[in-house]
N, C-alpha and C. Protein backbone atom coordinates (compact mmCIF):
# COMPACT_ATOMS: atom_id res chain seq x y z
N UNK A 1 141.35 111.97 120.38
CA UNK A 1 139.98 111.72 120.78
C UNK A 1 139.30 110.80 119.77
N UNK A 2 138.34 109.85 120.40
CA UNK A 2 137.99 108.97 119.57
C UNK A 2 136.94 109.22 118.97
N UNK A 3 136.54 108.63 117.67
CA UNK A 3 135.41 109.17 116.60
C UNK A 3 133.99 108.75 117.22
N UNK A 4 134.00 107.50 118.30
CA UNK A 4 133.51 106.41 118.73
C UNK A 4 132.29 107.43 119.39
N UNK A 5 130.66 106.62 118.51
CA UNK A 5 129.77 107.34 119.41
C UNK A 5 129.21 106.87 120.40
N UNK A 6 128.93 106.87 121.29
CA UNK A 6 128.26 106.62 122.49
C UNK A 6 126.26 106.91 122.60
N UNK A 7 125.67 106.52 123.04
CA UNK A 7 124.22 106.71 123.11
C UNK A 7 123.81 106.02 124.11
N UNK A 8 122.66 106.75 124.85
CA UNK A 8 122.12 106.17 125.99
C UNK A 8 120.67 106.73 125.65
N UNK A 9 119.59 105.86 125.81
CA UNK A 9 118.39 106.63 125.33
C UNK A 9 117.44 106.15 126.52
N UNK A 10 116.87 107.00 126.80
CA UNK A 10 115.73 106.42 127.88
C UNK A 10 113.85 106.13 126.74
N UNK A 11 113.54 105.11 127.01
CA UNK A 11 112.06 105.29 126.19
C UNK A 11 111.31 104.93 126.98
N UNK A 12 110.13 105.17 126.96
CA UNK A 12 108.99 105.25 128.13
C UNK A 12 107.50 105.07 127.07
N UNK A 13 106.84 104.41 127.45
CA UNK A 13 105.69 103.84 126.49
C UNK A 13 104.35 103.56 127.32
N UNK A 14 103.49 104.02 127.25
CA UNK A 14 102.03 103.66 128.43
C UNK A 14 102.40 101.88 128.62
N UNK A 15 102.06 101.22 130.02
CA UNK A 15 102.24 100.36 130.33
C UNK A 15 101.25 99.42 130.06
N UNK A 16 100.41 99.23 129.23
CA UNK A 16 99.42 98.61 128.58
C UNK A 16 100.11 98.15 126.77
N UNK A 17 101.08 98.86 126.62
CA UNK A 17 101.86 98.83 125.06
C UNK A 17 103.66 98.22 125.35
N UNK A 18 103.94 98.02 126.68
CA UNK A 18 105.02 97.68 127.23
C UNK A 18 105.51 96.31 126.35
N UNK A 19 104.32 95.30 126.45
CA UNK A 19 104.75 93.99 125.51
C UNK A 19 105.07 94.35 124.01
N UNK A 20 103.90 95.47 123.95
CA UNK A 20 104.42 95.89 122.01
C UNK A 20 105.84 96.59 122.21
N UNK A 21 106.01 97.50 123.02
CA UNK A 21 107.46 98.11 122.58
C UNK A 21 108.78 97.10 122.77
N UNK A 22 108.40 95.87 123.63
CA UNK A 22 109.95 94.94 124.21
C UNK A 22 109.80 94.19 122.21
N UNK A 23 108.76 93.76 122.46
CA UNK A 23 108.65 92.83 121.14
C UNK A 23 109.44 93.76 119.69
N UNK A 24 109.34 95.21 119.43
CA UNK A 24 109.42 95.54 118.34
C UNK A 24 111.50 96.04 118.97
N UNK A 25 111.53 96.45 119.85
CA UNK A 25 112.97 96.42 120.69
C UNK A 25 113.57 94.72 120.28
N UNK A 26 112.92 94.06 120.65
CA UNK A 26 113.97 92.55 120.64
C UNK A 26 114.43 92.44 119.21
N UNK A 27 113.03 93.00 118.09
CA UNK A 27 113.66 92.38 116.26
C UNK A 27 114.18 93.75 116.39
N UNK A 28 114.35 94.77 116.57
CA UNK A 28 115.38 96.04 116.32
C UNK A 28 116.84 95.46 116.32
N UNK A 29 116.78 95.19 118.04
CA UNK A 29 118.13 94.60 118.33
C UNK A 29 119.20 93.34 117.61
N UNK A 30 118.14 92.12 116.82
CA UNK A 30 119.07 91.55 116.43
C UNK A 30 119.54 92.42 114.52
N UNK A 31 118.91 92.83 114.26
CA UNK A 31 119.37 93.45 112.88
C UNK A 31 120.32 94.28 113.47
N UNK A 32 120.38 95.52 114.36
CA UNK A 32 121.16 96.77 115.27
C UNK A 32 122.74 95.99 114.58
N UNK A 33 122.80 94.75 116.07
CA UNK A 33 124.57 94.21 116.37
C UNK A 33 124.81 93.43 115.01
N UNK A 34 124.29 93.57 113.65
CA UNK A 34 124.54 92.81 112.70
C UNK A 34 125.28 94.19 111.73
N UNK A 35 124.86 95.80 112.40
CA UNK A 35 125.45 96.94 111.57
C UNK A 35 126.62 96.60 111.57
N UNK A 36 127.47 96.63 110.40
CA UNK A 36 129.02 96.71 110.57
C UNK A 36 129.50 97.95 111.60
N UNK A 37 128.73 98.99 111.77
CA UNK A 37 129.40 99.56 112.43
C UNK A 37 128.99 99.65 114.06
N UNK A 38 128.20 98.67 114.59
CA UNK A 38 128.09 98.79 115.82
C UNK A 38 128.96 97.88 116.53
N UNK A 39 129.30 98.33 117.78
CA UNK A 39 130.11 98.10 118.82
C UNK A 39 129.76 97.61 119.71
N UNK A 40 128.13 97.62 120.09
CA UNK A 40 127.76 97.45 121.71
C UNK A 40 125.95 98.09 121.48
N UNK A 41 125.15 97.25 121.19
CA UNK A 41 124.12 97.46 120.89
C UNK A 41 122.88 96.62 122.34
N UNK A 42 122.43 97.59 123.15
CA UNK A 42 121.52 96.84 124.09
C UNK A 42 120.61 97.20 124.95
N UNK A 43 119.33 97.01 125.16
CA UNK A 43 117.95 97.47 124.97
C UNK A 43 117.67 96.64 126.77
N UNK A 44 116.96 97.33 127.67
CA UNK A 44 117.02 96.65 128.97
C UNK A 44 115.63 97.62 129.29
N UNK A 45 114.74 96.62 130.18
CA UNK A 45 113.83 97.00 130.94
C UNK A 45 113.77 97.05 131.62
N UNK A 46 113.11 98.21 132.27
CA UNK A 46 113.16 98.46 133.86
C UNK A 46 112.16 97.29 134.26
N UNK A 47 112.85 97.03 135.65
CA UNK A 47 112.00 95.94 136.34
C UNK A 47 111.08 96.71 136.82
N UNK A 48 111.20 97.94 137.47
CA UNK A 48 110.25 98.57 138.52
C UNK A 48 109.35 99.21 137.84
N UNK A 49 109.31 99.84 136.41
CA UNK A 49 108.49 100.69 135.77
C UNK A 49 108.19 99.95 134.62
N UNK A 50 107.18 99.50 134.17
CA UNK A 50 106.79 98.77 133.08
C UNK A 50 106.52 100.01 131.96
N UNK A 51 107.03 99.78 131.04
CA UNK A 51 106.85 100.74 129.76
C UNK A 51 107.74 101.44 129.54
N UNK A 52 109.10 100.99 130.20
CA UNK A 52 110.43 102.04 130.18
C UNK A 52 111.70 101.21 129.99
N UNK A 53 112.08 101.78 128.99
CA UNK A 53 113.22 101.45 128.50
C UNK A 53 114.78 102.10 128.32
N UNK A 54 115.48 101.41 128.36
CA UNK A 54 116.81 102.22 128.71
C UNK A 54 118.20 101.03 127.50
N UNK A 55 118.29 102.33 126.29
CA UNK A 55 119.46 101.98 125.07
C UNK A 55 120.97 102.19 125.48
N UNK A 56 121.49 101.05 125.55
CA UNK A 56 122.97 101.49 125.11
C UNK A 56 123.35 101.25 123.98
N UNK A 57 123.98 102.20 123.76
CA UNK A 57 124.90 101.79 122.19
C UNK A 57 126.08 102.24 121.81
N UNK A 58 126.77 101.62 121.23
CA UNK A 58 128.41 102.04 120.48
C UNK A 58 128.52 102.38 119.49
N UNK A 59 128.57 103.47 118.39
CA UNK A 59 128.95 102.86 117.33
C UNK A 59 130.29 103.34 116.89
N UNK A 60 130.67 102.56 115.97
CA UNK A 60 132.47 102.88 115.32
C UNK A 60 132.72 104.29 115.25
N UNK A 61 131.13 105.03 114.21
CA UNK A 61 131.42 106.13 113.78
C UNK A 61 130.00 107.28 113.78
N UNK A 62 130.27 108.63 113.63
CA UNK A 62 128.98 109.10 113.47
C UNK A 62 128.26 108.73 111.94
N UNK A 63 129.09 108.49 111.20
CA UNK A 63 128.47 107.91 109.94
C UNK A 63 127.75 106.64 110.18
N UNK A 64 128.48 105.79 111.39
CA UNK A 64 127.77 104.51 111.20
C UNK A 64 126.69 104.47 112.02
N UNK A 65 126.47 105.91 113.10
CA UNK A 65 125.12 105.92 113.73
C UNK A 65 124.13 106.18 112.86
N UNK A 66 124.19 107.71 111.97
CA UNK A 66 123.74 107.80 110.31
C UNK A 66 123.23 106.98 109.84
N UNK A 67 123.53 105.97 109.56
CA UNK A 67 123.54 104.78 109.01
C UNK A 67 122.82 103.84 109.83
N UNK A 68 122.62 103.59 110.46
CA UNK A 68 121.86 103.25 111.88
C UNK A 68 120.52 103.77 111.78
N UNK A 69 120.16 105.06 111.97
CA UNK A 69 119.21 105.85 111.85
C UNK A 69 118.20 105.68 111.05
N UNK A 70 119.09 105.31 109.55
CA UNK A 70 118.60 105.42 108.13
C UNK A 70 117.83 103.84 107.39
N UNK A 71 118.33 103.13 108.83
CA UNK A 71 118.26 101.45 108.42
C UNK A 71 116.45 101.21 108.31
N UNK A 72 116.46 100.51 107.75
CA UNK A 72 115.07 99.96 107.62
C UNK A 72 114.47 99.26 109.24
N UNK A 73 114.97 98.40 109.59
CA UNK A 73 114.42 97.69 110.76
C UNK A 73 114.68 99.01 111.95
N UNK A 74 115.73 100.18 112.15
CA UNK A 74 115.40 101.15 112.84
C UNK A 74 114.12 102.09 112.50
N UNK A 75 113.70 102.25 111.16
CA UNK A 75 111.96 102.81 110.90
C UNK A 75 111.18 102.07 111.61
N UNK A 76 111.28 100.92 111.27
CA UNK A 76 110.14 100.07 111.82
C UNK A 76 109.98 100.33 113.09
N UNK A 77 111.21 99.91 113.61
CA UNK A 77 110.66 100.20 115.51
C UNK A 77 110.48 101.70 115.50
N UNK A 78 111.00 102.85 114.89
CA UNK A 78 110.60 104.02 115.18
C UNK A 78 108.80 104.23 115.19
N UNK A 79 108.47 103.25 113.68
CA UNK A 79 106.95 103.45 113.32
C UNK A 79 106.42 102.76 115.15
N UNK A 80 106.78 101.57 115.27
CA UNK A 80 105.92 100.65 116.06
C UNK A 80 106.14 101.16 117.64
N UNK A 81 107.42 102.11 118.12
CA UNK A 81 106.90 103.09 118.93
C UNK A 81 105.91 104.29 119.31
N UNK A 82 106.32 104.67 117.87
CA UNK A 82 105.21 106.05 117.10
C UNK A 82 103.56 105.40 117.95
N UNK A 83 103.16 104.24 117.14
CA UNK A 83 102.07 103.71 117.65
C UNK A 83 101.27 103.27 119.09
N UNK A 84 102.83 103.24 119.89
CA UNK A 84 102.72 102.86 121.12
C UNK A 84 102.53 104.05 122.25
N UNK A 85 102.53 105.20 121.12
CA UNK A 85 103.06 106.17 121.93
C UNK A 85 104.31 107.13 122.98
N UNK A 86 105.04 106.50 122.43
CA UNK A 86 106.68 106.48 122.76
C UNK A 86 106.54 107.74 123.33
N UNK A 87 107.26 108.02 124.48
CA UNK A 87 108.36 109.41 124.27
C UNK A 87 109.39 108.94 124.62
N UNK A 88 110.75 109.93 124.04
CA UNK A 88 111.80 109.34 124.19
C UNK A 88 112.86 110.52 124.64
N UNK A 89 113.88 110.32 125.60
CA UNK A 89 115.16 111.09 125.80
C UNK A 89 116.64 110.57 125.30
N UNK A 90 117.05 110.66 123.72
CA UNK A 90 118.31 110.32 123.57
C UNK A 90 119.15 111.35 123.53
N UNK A 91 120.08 110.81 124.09
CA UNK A 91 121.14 111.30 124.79
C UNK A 91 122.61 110.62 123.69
N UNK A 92 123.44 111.59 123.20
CA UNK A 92 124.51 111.15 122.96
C UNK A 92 126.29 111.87 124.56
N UNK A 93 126.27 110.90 125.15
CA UNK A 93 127.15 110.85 125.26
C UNK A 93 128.53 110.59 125.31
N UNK A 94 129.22 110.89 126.11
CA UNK A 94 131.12 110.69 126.55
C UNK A 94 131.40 109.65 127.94
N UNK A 95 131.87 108.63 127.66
CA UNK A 95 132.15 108.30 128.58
C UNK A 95 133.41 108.92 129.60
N UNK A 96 133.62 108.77 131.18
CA UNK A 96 134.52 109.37 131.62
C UNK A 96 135.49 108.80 132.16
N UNK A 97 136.04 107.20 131.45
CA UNK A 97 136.52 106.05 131.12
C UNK A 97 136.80 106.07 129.55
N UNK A 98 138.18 106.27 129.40
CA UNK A 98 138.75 105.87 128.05
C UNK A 98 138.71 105.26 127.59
N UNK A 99 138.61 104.09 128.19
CA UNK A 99 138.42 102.57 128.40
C UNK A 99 137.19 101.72 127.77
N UNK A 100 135.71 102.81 127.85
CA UNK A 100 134.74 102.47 127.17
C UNK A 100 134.47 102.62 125.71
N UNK A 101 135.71 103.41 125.44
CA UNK A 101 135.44 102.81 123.86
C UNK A 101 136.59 102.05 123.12
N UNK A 102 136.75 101.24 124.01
CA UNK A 102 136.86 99.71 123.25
C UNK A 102 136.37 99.01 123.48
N UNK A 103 134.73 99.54 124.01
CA UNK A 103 133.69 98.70 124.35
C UNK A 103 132.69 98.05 122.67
């Protein structure tokens, strides 16, 4: 079994703060796929619901999600959700495709 973590996060933000949360999501994302240990780092908006967001992510290891967590540009967007009013559902899962983690 592989060490490989998986994450899917849903975020949801009042739709008046939608431009602040994509904006502080877009500089998250390019520092994120620069972690040595990420795999598959990617941030998508719903077309139909403005203020909602939906994370995928890979990483190598649970240390390198850790590590992830602990990063500076991940505070920041944590702070600049905080502000927006975030709530959030992360989810670590398993894919039911073996296959996805050599994603």
């Amino acid at each position: 079994m592989s060490q490989t973590v998986h994450i899917t996060a849903v975020v949801t933000v009042p739709a008046e703060h939608a431009a602040a949360a994509e904006a502080a999501f877009a500089a998250c994302v390019v520092a994120s796929r620069k972690e040595e240990a990420c795999r598959h780092y990617v941030i998508s908006k719903d077309i139909e619901k403005a203020g909602r967001f939906v994370a995928n992510e890979v990483w190598a290891s649970e240390a390198g999600f850790e590590a992830h967590l602990a990063a500076p540009h991940f505070k920041v967007l944590g702070d600049a959700l905080a502000k927006c009013g975030a709530q959030a559902e992360i989810m670590k899962v398993q894919p039911l495709d073996e296959a996805a983690d050599a994603a």
